[in-house]
N, C-alpha and C. Protein backbone atom coordinates (compact mmCIF):
# COMPACT_ATOMS: atom_id res chain seq x y z
N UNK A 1 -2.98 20.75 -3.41
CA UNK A 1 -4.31 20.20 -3.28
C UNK A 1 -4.26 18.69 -3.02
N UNK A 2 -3.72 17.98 -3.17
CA UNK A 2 -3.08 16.88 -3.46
C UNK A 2 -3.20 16.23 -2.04
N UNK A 3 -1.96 17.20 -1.30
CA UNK A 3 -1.36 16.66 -0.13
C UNK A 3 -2.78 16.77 1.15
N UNK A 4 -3.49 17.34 0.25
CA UNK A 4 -4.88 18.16 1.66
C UNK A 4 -5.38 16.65 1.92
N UNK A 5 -6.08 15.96 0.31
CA UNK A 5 -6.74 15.10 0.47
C UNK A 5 -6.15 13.65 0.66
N UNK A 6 -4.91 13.63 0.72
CA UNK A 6 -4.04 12.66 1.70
C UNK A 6 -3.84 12.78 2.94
N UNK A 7 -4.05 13.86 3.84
CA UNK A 7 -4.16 14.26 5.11
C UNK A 7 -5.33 14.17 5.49
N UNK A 8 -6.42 13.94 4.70
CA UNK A 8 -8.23 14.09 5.15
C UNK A 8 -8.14 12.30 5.29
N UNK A 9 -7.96 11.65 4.41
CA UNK A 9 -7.48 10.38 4.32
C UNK A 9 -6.89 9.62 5.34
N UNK A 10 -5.77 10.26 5.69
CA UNK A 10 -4.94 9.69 6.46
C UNK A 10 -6.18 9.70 7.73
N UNK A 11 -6.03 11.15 8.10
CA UNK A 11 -6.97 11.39 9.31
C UNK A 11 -8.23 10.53 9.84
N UNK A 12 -9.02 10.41 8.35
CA UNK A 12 -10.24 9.35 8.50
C UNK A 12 -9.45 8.43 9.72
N UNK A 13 -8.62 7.38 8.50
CA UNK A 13 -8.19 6.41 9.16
C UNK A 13 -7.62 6.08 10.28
N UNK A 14 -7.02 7.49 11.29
CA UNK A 14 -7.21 7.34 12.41
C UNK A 14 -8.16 7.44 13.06
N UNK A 15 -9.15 8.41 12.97
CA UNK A 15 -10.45 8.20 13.48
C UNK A 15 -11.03 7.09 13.53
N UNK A 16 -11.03 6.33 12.34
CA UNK A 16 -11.79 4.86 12.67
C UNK A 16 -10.78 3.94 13.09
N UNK A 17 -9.91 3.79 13.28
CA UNK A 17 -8.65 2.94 14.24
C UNK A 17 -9.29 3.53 15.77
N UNK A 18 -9.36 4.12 16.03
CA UNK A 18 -9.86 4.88 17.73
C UNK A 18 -11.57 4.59 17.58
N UNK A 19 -12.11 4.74 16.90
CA UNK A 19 -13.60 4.35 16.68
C UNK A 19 -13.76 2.86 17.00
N UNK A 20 -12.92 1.83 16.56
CA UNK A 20 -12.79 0.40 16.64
C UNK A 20 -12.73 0.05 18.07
N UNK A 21 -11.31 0.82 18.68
CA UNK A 21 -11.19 0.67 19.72
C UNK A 21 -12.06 0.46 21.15
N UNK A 22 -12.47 2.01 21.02
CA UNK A 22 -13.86 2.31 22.07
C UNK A 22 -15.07 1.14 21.89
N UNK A 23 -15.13 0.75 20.68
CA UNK A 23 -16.73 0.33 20.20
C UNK A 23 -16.32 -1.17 20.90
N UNK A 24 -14.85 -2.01 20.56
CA UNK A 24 -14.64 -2.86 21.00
C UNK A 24 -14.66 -3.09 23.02
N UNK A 25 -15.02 -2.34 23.70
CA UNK A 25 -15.22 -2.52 25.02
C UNK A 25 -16.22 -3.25 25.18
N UNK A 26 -17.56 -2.64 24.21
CA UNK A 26 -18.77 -2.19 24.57
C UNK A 26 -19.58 -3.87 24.09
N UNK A 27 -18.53 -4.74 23.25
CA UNK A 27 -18.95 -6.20 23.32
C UNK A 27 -18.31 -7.08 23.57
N UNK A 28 -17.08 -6.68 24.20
CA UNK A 28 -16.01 -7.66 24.77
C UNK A 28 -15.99 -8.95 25.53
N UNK A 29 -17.63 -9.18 26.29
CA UNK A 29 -17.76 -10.33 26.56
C UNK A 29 -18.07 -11.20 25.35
N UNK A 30 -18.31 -10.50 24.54
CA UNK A 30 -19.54 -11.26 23.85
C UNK A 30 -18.10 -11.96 22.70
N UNK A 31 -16.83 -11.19 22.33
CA UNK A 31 -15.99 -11.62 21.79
C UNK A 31 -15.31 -12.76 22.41
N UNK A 32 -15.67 -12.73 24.17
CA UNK A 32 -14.33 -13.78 24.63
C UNK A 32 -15.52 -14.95 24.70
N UNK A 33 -16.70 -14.67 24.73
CA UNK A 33 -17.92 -16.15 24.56
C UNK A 33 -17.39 -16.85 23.24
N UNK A 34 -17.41 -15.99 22.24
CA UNK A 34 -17.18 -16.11 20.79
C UNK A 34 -15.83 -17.09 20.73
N UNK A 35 -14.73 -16.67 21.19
CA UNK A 35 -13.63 -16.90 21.36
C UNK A 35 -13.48 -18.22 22.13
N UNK A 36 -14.14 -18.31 23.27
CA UNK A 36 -14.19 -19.64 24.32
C UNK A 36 -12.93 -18.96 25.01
N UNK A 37 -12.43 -17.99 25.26
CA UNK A 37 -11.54 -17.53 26.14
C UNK A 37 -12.33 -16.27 27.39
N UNK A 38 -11.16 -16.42 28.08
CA UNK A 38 -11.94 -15.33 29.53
C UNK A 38 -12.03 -13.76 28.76
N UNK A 39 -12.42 -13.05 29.61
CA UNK A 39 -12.53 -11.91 29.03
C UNK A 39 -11.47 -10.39 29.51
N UNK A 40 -10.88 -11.32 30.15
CA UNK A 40 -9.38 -10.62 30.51
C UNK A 40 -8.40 -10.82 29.19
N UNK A 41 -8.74 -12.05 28.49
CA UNK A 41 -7.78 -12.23 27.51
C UNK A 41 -8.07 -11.89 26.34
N UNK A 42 -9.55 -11.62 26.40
CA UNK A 42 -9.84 -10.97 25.11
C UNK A 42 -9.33 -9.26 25.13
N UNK A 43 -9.60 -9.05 26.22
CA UNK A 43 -8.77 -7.77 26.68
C UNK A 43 -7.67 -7.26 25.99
N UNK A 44 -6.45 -8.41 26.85
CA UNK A 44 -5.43 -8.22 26.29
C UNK A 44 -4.72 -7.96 24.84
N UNK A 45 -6.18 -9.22 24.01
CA UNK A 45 -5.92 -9.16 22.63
C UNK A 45 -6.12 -7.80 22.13
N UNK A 46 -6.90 -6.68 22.54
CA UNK A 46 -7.60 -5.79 22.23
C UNK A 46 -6.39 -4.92 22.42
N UNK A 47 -5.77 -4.98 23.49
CA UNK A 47 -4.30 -3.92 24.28
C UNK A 47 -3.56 -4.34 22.85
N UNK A 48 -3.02 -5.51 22.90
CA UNK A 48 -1.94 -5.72 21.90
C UNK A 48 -2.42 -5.10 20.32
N UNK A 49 -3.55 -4.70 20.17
CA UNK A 49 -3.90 -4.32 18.81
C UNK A 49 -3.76 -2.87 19.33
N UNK A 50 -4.21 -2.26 20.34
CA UNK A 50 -3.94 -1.04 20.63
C UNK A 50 -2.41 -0.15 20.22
N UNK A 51 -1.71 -1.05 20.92
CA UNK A 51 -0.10 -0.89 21.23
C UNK A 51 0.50 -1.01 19.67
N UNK A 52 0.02 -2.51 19.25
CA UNK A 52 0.84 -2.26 17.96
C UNK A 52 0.16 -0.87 16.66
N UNK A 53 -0.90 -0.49 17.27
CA UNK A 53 -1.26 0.30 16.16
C UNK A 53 -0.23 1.67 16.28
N UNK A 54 0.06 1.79 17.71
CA UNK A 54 0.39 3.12 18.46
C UNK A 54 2.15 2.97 17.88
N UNK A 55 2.25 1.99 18.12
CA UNK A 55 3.56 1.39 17.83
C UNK A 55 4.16 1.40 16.10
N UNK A 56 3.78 0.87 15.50
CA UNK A 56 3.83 0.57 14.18
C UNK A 56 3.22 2.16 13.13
N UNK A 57 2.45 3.03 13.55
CA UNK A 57 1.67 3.98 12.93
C UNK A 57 2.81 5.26 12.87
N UNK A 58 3.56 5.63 13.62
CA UNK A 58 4.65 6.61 13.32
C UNK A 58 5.82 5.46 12.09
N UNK A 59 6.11 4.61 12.49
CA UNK A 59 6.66 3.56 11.44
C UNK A 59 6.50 3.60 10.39
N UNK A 60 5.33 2.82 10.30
CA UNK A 60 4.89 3.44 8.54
C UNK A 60 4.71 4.60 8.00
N UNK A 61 4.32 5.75 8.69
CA UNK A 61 4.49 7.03 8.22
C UNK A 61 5.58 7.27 7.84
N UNK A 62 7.14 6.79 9.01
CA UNK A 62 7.89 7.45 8.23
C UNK A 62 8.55 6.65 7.07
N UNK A 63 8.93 5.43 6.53
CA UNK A 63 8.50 4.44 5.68
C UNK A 63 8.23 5.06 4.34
N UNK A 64 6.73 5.60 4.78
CA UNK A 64 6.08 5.84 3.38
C UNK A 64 6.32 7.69 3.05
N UNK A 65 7.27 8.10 3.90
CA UNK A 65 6.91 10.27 2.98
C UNK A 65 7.88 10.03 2.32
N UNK A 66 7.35 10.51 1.40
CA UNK A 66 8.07 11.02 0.15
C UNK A 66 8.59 12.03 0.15
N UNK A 67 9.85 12.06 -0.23
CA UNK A 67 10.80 13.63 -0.16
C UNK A 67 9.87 15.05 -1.11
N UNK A 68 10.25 15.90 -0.29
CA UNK A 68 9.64 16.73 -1.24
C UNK A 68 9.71 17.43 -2.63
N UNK A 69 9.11 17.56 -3.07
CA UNK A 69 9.29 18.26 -4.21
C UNK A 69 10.05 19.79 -4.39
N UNK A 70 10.93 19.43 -5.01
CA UNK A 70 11.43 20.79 -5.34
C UNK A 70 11.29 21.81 -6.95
């Protein structure tokens, strides 16, 4: 029972990592106004958060399992 609601958990938190993502298009000028940078580079900033999430997220998974129980 345990392991269910660490997998519902986990799951959320990819959903809203990909929720961030999309939502971040949809004001991207308004971040690189914010920023005083172009909006190609706010872009980019957005890629590099992409990549390292994609990047780093099998990482810490494997990092953090715990051997199983026997």
């Amino acid at each position: 029972m345990k392991n269910n609601t660490v997998i519902y958990i986990l799951a959320l938190a990819v959903f809203l990592i990909g929720t961030i993502e999309y939502i971040i298009t949809g004001v991207i000028e308004m971040i690189a106004l914010d920023l005083e940078v172009s909006t190609s580079a706010a872009g980019l900033l957005v890629t590099a958060f992409a990549l390292s999430a994609a990047i780093g997220a099998p990482i810490l998974i494997a990092m953090t399992i715990s051997p199983p129980f026997t």
